[in-house]
C-alpha atoms as a PDB file:
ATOM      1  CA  UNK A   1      14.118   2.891   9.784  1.00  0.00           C
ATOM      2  CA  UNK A   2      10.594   4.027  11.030  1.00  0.00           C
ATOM      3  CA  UNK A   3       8.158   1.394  10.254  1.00  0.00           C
ATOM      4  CA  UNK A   4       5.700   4.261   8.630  1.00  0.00           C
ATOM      5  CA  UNK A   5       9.242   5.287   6.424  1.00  0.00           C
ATOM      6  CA  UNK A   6       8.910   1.702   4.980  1.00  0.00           C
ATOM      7  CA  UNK A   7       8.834   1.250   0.972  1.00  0.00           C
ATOM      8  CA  UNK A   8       5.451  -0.567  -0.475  1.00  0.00           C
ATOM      9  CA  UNK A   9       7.573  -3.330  -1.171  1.00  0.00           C
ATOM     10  CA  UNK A  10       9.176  -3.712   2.213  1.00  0.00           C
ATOM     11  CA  UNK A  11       5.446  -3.463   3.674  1.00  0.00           C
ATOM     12  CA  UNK A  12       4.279  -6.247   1.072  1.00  0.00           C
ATOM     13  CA  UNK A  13       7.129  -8.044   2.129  1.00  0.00           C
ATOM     14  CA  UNK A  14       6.661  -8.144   5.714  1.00  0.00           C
ATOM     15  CA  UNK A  15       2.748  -8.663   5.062  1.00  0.00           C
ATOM     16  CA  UNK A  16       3.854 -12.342   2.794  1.00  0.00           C
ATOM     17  CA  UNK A  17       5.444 -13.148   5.712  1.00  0.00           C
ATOM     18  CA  UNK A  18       2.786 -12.908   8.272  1.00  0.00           C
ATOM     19  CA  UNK A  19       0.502 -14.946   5.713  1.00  0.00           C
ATOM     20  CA  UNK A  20       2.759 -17.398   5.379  1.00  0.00           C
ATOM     21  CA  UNK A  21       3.306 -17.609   9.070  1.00  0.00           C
ATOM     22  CA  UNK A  22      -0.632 -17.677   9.725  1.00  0.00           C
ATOM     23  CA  UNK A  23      -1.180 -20.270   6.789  1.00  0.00           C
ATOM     24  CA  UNK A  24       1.213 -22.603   8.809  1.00  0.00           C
ATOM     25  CA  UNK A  25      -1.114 -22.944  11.516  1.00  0.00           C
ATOM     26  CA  UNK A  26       1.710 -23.189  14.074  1.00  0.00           C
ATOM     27  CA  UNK A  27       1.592 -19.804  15.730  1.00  0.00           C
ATOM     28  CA  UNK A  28       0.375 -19.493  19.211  1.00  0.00           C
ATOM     29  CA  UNK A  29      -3.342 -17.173  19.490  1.00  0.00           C
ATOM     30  CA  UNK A  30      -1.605 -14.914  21.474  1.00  0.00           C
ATOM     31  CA  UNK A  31       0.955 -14.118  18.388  1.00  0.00           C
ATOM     32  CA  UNK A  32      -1.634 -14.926  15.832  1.00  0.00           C
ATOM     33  CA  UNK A  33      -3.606 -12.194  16.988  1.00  0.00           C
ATOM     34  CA  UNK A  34      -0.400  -9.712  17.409  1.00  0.00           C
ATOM     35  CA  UNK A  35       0.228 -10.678  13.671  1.00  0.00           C
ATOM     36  CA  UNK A  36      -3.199  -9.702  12.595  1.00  0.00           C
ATOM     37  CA  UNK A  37      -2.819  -7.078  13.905  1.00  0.00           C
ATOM     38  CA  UNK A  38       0.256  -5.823  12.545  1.00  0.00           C
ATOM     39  CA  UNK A  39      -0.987  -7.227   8.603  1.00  0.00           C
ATOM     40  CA  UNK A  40      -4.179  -4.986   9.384  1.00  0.00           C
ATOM     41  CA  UNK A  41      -1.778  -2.068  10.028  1.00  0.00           C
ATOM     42  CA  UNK A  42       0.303  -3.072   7.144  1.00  0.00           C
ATOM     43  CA  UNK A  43      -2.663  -3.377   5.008  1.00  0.00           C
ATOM     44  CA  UNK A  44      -3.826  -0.115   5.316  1.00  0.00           C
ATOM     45  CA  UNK A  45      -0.393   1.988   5.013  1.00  0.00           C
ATOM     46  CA  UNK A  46       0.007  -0.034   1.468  1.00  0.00           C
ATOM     47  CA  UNK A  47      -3.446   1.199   0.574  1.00  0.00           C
ATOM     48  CA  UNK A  48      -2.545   5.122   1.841  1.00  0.00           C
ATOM     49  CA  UNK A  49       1.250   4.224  -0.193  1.00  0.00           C
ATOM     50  CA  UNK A  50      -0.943   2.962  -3.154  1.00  0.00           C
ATOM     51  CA  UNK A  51      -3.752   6.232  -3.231  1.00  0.00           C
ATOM     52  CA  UNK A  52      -0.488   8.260  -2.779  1.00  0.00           C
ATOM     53  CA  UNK A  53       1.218   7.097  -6.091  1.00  0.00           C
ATOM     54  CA  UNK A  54      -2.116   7.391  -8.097  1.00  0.00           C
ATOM     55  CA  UNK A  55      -2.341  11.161  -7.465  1.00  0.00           C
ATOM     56  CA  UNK A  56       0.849  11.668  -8.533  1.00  0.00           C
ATOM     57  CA  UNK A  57       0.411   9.609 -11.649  1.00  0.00           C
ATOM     58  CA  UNK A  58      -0.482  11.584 -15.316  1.00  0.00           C
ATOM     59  CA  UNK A  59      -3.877  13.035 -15.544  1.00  0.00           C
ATOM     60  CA  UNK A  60      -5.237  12.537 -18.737  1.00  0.00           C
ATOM     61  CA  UNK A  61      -8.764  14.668 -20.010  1.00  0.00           C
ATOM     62  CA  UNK A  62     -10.258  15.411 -23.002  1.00  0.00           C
ATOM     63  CA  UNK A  63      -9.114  18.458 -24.964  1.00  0.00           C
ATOM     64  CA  UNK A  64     -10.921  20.819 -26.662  1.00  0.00           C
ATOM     65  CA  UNK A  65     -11.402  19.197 -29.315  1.00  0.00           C
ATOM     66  CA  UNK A  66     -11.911  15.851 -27.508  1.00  0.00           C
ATOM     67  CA  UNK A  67      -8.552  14.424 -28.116  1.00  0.00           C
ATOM     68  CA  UNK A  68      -6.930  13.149 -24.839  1.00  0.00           C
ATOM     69  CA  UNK A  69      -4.295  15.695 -23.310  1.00  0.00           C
ATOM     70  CA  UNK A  70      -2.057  14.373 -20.726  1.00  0.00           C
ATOM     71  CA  UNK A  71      -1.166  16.469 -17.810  1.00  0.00           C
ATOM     72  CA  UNK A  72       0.785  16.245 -14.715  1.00  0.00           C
ATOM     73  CA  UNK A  73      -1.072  15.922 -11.811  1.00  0.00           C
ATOM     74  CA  UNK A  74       0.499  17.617  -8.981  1.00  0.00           C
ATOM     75  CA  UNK A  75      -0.391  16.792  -5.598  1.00  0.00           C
ATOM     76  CA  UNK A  76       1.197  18.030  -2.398  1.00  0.00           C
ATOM     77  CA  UNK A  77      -0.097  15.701   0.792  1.00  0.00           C
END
């Protein structure tokens, strides 16, 4: 699977691990800074993954009468 295909919770994951792995304080600099790298990358697609879903979450305004109304929001990326 493409690493961009990847669920939010296989990203998450993968990011735990590279925390854990930097917490230990036993990775080379060379692969600390590869795994920074990669968590930075990680970060950001859960953040796109995360604006994503709340688009496509219910809308909810005020009616006309100032009752809330729920509506689907539809968003095509």
């Amino acid at each position: 699977m493409n690493k961009d295909n990847k669920t939010f919770e296989e990203n998450m994951q993968r990011l735990e691990q590279i925390v854990r792995a930097m917490e230990r304080g036993d990775v080379p600099l060379e692969e600390s800074l590869k795994l920074f790298q990669e968590g930075t990358a990680l970060v950001a697609r859960c953040g796109k993954l995360l604006d994503n879903a709340e688009l496509q979450v219910t809308k909810i305004s005020a009616g006309s009468d100032g009752t809330p109304v729920e509506e689907v929001f539809d968003y095509e990326p």
